[in-house]
Each structure stands twice: as C-alpha cells, then as structure tokens.
PDB file of N, CA and C in Angstrom:
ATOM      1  N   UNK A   1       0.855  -1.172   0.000  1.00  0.00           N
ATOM      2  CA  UNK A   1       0.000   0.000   0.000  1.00  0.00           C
ATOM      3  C   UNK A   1       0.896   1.229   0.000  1.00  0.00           C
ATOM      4  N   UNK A   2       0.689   2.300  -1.149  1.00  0.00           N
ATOM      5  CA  UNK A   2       1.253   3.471  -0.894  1.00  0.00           C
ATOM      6  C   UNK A   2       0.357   4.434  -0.801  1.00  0.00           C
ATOM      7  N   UNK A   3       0.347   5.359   0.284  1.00  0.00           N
ATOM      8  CA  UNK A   3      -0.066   6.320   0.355  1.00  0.00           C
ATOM      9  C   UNK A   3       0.222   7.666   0.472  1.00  0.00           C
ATOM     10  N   UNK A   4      -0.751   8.441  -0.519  1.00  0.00           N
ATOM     11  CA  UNK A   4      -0.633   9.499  -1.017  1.00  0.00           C
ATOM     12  C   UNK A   4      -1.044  10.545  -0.931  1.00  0.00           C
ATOM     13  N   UNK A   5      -0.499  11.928  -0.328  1.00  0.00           N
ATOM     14  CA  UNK A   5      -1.460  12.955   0.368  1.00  0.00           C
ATOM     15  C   UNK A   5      -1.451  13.633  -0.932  1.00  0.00           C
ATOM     16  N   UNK A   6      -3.042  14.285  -1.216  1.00  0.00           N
ATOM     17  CA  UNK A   6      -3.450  15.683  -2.159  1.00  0.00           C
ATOM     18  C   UNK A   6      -4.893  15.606  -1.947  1.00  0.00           C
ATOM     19  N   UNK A   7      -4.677  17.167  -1.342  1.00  0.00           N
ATOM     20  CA  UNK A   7      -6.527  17.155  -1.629  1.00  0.00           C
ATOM     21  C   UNK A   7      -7.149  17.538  -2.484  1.00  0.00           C
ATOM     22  N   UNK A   8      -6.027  17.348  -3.924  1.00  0.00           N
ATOM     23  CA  UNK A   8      -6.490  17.737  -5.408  1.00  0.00           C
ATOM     24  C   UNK A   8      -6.937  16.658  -6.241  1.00  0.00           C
ATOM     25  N   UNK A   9      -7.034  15.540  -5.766  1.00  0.00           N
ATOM     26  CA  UNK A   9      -7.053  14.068  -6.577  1.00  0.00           C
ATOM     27  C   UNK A   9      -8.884  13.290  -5.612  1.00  0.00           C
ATOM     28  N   UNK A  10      -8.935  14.079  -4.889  1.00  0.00           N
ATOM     29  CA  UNK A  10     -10.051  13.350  -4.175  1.00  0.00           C
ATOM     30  C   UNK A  10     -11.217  14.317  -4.792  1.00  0.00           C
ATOM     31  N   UNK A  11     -12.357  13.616  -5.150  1.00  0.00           N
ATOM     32  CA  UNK A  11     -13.420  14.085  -5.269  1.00  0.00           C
ATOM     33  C   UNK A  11     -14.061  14.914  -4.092  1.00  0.00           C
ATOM     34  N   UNK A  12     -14.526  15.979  -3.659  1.00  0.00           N
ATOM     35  CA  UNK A  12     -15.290  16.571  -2.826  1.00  0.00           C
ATOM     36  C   UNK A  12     -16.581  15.477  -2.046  1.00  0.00           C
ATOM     37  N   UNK A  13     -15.801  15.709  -0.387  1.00  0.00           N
ATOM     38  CA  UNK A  13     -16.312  15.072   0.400  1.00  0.00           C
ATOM     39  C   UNK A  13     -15.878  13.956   0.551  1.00  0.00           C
ATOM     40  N   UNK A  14     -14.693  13.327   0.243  1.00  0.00           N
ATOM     41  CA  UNK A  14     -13.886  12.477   0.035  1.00  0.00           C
ATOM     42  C   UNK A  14     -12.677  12.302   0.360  1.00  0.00           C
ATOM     43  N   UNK A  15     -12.240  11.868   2.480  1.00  0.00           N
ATOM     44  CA  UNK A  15     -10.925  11.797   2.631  1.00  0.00           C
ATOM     45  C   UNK A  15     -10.253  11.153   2.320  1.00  0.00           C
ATOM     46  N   UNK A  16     -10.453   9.982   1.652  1.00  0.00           N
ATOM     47  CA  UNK A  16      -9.977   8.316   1.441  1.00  0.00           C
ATOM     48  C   UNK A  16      -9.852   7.965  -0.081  1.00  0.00           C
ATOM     49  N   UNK A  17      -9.646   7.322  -0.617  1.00  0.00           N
ATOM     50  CA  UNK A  17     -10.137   6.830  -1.800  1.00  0.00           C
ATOM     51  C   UNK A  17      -8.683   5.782  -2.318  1.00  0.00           C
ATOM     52  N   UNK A  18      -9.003   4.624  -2.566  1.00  0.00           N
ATOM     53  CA  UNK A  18      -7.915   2.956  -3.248  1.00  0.00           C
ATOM     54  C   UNK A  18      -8.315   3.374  -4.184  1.00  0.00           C
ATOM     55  N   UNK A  19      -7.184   3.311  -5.139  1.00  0.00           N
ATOM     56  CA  UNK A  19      -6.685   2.691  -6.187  1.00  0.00           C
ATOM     57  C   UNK A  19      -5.637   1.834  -6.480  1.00  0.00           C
ATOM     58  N   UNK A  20      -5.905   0.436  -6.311  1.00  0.00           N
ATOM     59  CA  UNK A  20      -5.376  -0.111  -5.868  1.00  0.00           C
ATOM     60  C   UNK A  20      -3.450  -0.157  -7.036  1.00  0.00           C
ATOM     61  N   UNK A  21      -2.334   0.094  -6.610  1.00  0.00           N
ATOM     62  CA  UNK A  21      -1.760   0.010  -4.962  1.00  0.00           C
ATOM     63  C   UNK A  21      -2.039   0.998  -3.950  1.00  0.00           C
ATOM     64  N   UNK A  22      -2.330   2.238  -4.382  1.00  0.00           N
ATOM     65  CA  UNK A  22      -2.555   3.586  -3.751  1.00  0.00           C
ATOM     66  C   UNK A  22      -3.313   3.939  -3.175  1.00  0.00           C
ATOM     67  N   UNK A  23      -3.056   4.671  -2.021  1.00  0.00           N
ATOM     68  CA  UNK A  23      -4.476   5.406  -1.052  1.00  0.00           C
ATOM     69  C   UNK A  23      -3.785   6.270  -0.934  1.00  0.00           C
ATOM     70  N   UNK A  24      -5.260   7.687  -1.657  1.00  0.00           N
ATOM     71  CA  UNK A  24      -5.240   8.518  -1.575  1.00  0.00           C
ATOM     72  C   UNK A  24      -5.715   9.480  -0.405  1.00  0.00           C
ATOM     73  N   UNK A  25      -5.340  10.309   0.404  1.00  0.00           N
ATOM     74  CA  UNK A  25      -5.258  10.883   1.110  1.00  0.00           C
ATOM     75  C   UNK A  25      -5.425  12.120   1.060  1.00  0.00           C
ATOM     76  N   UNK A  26      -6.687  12.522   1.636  1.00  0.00           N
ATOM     77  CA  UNK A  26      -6.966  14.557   1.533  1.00  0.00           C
ATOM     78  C   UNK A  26      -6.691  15.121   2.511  1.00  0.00           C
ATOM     79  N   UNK A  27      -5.915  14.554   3.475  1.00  0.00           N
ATOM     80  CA  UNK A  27      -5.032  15.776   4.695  1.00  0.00           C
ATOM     81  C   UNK A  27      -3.807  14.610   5.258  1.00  0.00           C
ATOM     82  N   UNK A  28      -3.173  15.450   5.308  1.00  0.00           N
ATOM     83  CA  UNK A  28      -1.655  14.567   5.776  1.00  0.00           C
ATOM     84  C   UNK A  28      -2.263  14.139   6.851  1.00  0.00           C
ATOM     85  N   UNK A  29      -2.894  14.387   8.185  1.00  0.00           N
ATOM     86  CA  UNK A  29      -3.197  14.271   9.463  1.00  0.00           C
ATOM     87  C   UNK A  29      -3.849  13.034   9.302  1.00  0.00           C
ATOM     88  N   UNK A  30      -4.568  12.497   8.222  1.00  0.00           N
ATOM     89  CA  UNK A  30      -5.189  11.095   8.277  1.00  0.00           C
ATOM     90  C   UNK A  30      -3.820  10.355   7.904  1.00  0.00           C
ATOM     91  N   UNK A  31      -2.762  10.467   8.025  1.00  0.00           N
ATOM     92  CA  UNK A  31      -1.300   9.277   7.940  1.00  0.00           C
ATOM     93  C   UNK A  31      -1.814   8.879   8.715  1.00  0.00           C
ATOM     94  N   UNK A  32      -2.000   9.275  10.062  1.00  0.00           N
ATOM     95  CA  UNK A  32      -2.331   8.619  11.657  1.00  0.00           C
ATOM     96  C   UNK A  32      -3.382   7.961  11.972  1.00  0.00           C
ATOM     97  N   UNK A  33      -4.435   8.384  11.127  1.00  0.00           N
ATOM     98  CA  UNK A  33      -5.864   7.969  11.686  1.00  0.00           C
ATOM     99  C   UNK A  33      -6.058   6.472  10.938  1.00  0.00           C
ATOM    100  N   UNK A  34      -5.738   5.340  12.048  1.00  0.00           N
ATOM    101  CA  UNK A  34      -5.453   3.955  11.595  1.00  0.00           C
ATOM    102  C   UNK A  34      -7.052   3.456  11.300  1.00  0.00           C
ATOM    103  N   UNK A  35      -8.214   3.883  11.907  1.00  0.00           N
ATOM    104  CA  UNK A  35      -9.654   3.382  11.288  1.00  0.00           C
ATOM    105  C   UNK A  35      -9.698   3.424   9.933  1.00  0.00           C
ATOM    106  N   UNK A  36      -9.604   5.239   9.321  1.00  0.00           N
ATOM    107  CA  UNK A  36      -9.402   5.307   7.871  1.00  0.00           C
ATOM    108  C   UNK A  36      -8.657   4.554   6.879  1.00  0.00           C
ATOM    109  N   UNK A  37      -7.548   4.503   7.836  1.00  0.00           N
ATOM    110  CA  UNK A  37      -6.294   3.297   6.667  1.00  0.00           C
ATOM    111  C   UNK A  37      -7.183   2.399   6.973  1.00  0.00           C
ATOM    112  N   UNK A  38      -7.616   1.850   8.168  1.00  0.00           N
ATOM    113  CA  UNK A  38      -7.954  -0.162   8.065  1.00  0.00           C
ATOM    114  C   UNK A  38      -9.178   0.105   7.204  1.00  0.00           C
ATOM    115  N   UNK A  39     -10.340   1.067   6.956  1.00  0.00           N
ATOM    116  CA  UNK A  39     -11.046   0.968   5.918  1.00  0.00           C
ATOM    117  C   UNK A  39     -10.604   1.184   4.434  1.00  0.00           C
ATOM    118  N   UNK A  40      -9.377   1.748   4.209  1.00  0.00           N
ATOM    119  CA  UNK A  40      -9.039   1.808   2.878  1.00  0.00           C
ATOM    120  C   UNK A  40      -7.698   0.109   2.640  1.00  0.00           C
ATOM    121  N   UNK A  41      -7.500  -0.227   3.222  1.00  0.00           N
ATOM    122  CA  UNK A  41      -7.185  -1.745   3.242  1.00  0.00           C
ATOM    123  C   UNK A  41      -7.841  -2.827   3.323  1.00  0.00           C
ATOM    124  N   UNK A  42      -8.911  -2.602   3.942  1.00  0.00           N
ATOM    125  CA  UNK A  42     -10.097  -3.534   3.027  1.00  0.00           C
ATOM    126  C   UNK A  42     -10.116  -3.671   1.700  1.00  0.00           C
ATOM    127  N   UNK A  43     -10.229  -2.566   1.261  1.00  0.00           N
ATOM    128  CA  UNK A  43     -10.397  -2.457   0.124  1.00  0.00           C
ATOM    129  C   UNK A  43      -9.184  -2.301  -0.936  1.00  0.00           C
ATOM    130  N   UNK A  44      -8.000  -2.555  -0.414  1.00  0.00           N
ATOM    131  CA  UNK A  44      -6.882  -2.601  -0.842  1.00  0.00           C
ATOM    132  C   UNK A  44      -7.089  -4.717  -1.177  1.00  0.00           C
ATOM    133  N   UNK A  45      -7.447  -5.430  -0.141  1.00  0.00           N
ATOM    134  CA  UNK A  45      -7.751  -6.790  -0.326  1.00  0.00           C
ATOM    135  C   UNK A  45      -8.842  -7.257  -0.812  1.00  0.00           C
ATOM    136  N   UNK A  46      -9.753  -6.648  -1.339  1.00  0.00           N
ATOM    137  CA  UNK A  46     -10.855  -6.832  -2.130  1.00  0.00           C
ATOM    138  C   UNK A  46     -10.670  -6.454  -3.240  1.00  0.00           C
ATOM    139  N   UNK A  47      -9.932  -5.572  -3.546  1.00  0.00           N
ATOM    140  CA  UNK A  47      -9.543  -5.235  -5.321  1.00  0.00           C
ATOM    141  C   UNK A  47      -8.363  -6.657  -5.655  1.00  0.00           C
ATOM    142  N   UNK A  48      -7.740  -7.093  -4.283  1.00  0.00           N
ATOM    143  CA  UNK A  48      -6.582  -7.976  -4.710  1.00  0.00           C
ATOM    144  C   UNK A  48      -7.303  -9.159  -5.534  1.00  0.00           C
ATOM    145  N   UNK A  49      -8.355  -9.912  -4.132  1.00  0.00           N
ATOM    146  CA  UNK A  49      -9.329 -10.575  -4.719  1.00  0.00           C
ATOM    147  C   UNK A  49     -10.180 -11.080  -5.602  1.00  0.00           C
ATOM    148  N   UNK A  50      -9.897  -9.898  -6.574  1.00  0.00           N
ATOM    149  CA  UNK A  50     -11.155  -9.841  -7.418  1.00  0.00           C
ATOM    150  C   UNK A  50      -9.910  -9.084  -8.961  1.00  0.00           C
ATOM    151  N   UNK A  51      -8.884  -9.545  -8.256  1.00  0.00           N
ATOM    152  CA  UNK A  51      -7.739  -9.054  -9.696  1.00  0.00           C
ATOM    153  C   UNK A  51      -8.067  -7.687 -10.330  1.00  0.00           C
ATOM    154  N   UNK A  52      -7.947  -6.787  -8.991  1.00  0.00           N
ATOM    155  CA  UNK A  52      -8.402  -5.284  -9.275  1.00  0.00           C
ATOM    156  C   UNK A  52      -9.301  -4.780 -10.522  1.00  0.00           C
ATOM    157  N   UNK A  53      -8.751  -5.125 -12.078  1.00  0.00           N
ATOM    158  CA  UNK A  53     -10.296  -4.467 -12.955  1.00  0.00           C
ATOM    159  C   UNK A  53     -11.553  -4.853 -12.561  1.00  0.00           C
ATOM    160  N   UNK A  54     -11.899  -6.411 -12.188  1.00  0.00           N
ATOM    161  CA  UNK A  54     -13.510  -6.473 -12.161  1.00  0.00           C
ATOM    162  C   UNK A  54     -13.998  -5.935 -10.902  1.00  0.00           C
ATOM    163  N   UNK A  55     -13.036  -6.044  -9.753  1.00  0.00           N
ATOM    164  CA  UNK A  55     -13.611  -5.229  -8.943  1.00  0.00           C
ATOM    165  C   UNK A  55     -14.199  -3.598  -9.124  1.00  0.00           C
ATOM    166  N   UNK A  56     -13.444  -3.031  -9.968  1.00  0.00           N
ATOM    167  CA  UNK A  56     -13.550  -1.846 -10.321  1.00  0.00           C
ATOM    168  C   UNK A  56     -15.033  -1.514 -11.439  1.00  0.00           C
ATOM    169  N   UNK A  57     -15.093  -2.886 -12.041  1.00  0.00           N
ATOM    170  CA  UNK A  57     -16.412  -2.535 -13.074  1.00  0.00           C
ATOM    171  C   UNK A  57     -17.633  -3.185 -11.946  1.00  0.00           C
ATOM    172  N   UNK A  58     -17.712  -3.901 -10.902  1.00  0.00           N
ATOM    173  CA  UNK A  58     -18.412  -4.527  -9.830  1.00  0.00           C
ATOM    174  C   UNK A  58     -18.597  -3.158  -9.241  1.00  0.00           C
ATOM    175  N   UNK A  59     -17.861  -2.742  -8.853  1.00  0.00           N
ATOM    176  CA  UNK A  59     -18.093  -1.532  -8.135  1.00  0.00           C
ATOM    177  C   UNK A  59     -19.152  -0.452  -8.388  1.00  0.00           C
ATOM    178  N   UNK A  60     -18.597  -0.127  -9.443  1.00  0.00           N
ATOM    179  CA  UNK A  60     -19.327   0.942 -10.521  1.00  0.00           C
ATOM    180  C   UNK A  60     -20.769   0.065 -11.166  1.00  0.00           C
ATOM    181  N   UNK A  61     -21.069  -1.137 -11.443  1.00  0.00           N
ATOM    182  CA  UNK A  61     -22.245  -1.638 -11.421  1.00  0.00           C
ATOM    183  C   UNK A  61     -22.958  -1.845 -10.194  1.00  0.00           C
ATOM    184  N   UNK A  62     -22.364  -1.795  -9.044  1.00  0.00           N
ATOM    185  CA  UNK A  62     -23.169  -1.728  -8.146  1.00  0.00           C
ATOM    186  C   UNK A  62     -23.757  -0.720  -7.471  1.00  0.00           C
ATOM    187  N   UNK A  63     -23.380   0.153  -7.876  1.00  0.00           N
ATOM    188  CA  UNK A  63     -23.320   1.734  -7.357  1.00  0.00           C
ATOM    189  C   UNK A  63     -24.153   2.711  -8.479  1.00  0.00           C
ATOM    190  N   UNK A  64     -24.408   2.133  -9.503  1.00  0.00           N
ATOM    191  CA  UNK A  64     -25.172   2.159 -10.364  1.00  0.00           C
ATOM    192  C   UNK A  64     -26.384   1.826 -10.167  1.00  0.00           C
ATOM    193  N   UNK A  65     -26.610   0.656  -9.793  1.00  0.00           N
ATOM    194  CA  UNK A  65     -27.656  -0.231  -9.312  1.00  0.00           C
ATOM    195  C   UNK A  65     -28.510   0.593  -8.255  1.00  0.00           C
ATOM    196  N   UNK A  66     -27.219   0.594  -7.235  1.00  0.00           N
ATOM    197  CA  UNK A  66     -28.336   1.103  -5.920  1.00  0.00           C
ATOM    198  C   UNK A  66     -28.512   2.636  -6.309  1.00  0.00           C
ATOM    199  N   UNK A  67     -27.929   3.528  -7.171  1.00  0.00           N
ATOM    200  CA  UNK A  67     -28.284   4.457  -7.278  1.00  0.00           C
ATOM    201  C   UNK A  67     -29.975   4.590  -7.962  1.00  0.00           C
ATOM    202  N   UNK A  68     -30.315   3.927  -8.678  1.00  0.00           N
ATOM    203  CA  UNK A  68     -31.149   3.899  -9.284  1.00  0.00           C
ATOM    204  C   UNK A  68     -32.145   3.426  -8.516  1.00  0.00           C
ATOM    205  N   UNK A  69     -31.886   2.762  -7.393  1.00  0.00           N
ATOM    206  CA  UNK A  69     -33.107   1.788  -6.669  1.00  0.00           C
ATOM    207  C   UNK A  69     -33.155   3.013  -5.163  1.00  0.00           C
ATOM    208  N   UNK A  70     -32.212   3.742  -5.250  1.00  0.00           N
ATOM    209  CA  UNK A  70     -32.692   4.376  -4.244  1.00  0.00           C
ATOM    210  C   UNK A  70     -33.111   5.820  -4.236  1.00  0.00           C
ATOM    211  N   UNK A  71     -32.658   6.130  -5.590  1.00  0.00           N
ATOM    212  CA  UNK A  71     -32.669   7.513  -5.775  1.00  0.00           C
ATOM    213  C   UNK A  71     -31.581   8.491  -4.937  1.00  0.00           C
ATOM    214  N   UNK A  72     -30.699   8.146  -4.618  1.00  0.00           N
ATOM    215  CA  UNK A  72     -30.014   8.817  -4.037  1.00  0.00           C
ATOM    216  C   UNK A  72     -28.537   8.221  -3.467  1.00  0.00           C
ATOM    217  N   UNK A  73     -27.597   9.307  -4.049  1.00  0.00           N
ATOM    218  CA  UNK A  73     -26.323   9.300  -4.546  1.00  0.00           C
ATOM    219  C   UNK A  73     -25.293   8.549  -3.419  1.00  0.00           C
ATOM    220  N   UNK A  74     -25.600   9.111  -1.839  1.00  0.00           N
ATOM    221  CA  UNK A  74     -24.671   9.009  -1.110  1.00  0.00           C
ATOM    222  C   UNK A  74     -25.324   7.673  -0.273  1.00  0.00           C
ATOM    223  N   UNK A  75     -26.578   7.309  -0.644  1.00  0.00           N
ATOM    224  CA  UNK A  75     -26.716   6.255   0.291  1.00  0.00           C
ATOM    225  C   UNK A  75     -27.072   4.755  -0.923  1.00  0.00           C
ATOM    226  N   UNK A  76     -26.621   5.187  -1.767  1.00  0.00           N
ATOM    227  CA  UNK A  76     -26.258   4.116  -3.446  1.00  0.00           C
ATOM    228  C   UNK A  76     -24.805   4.392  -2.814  1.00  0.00           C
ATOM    229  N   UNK A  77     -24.046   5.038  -2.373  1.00  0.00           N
ATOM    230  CA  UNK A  77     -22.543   4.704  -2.457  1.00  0.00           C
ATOM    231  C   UNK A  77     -22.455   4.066  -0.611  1.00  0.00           C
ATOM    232  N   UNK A  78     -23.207   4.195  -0.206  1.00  0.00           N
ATOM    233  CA  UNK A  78     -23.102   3.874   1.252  1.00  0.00           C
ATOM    234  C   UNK A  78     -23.754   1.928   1.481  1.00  0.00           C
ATOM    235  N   UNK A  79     -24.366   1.819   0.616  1.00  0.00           N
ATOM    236  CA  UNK A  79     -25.010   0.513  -0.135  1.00  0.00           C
ATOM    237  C   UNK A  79     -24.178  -0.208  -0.907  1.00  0.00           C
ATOM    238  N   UNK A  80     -23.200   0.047  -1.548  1.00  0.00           N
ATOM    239  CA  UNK A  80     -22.247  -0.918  -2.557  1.00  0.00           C
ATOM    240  C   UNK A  80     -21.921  -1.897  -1.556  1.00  0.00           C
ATOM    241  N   UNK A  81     -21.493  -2.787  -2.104  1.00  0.00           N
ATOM    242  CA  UNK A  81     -21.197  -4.100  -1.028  1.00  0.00           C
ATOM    243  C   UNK A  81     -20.239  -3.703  -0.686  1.00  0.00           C
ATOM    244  N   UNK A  82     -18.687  -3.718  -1.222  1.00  0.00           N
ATOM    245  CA  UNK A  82     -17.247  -3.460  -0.669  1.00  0.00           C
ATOM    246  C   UNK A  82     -17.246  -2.277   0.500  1.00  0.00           C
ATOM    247  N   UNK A  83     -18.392  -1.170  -0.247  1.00  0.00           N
ATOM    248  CA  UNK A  83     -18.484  -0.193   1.113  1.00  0.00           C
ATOM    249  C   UNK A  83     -18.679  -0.828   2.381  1.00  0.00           C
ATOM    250  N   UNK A  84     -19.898  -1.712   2.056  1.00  0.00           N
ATOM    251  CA  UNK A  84     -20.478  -1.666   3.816  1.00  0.00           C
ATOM    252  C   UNK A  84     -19.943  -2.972   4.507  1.00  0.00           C
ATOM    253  N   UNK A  85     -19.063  -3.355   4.104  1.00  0.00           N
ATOM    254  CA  UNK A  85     -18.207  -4.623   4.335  1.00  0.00           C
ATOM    255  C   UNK A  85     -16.829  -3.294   5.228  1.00  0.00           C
ATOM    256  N   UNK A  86     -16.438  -2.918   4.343  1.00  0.00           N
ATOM    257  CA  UNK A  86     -15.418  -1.749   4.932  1.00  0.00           C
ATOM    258  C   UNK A  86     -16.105  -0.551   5.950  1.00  0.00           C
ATOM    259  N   UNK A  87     -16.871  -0.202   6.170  1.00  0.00           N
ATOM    260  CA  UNK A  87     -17.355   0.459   6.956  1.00  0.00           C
ATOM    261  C   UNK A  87     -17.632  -0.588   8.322  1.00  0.00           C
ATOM    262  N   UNK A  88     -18.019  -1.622   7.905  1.00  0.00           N
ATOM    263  CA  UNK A  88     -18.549  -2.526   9.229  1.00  0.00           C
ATOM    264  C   UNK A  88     -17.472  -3.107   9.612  1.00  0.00           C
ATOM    265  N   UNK A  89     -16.340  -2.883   9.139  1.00  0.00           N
ATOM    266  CA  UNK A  89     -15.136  -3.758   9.971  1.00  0.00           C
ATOM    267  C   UNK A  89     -13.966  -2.518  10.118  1.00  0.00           C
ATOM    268  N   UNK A  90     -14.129  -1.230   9.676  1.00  0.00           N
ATOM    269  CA  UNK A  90     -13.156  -0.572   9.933  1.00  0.00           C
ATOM    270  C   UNK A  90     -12.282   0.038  10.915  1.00  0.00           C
ATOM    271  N   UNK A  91     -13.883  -0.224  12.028  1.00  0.00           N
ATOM    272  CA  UNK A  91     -12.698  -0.277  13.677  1.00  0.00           C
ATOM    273  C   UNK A  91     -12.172  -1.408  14.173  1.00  0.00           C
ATOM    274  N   UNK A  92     -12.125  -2.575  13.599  1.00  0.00           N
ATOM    275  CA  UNK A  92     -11.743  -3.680  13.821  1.00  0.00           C
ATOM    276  C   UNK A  92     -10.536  -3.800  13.161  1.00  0.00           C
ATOM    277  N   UNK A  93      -9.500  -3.312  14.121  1.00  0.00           N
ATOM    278  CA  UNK A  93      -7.839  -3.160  13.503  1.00  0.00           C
ATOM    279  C   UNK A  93      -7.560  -4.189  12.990  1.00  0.00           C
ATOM    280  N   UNK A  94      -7.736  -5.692  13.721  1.00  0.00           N
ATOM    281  CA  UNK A  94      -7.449  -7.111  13.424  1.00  0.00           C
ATOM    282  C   UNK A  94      -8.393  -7.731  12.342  1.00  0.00           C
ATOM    283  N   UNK A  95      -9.098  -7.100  11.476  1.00  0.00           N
ATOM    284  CA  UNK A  95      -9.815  -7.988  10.752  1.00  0.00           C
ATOM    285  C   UNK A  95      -9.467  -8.341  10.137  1.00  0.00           C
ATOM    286  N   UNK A  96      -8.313  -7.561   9.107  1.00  0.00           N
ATOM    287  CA  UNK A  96      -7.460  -8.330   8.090  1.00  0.00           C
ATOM    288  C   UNK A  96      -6.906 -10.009   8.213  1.00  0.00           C
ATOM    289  N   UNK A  97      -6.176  -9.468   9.265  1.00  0.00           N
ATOM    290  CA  UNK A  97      -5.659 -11.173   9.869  1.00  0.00           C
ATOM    291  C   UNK A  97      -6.730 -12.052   9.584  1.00  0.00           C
ATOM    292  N   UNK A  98      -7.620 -11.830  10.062  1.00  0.00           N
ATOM    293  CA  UNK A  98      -9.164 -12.918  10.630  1.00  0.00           C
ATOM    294  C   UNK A  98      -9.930 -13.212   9.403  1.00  0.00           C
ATOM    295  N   UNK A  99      -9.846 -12.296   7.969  1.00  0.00           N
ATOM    296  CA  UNK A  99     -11.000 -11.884   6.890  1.00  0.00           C
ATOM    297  C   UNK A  99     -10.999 -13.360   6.137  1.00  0.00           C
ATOM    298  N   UNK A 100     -12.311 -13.707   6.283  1.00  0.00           N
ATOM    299  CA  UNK A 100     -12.676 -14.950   4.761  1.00  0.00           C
ATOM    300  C   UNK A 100     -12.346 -14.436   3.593  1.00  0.00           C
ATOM    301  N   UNK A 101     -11.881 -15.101   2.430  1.00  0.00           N
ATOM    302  CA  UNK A 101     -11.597 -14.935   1.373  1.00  0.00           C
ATOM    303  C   UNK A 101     -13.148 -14.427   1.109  1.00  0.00           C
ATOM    304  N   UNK A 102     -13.368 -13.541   0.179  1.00  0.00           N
ATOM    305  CA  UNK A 102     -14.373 -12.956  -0.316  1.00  0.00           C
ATOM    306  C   UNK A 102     -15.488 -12.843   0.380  1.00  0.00           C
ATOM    307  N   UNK A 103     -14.912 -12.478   1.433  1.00  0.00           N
ATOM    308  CA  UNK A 103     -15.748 -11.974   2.791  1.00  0.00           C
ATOM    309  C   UNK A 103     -16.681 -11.073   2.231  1.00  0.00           C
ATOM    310  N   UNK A 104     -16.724 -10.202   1.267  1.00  0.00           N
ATOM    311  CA  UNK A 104     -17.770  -8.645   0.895  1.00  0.00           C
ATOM    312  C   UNK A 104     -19.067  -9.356  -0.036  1.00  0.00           C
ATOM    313  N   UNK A 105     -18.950 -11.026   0.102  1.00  0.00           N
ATOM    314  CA  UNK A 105     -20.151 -11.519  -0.663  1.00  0.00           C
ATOM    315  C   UNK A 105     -21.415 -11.863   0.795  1.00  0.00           C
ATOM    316  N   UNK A 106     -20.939 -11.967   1.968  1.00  0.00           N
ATOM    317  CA  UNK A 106     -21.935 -11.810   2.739  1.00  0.00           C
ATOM    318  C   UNK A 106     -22.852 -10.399   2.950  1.00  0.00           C
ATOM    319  N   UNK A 107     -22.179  -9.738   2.013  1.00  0.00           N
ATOM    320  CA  UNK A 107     -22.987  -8.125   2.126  1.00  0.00           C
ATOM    321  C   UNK A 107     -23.672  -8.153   1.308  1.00  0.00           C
ATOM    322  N   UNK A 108     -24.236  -8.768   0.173  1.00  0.00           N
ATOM    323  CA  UNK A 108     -25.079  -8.998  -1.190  1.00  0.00           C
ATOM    324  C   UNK A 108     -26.471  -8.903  -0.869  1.00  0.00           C
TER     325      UNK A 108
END
C-alpha cells in the first residue's frame, strides 16, 4: 500500500479513496488515523481478490444499481457491497488477519 497525500485528486467530500496500490489521502493528518487506513485496506484486499479491474467494473455496477433503486447518490454509495463490508469492519484493527476470502459476498 502506498499512500498518497493531495486534496487535489479526491473528489469533494472524500478523505480516502484505493486505487489499488494507492491510497489517496486529503489531509496529511489522516497518515495517523489507523480506522481510515484499516477501511481503505479492506479495500486494498478486495480489489486484490477480485484481480483489481472487475472489482472496479463490480463496483461501478453496483453503485449504479443502488443508485437507481434508491434515488439517491450518497446512500447508493453507502449501499455498494465493498463499502459496507469496509465500513462494518473498519474499527476492527485485526480484521485483516481474521478476513474470509471474499468476505464482501456476505454483504449482497
């Protein structure tokens, strides 16, 4: 994982953001904040998983999906599976160690 501070590369409203090898970073001060990294390392092992492109077109079809079923932008992105797999384990420093292989299919 390399990570990368600019708060010119993040979309608005957006401290975080994998590409996988990279996490991007919109304030140096999140180097420290280990919740944010363990949620952007989730998702650093779910792009691994999934041989980073299809995760990336999975993503964007799913976020698609719930956008349309919910009408609304931030809770279609709060709904993608990889999200709420990473949100629900991101204070859980140790989950990596512990994670089932394609653990983000119990979020479906």
């Amino acid at each position: 994982m390399i990570v990368i501070v600019s708060k010119y590369l993040l979309p608005k409203g957006y401290r975080g953001l994998t590409l996988w090898p990279f996490v991007l970073l919109k304030y140096k001060q999140d180097r420290g904040n280990m919740i944010l990294l363990n949620h952007e390392r989730i998702h650093i092992k779910q792009q691994v998983e999934l041989l980073i492109i299809p995760f990336y077109i999975w993503y964007l079809l799913d976020f698609l999906y719930k956008w349309i079923r919910f009408k609304d932008r931030k809770k279609a992105y709060r709904n993608i599976i990889f999200e709420k797999e990473a949100y629900e384990k991101e204070k859980d420093l140790y989950f990596l160690s512990k994670r089932p292989f394609w653990n983000f299919l119990k979020y479906v």
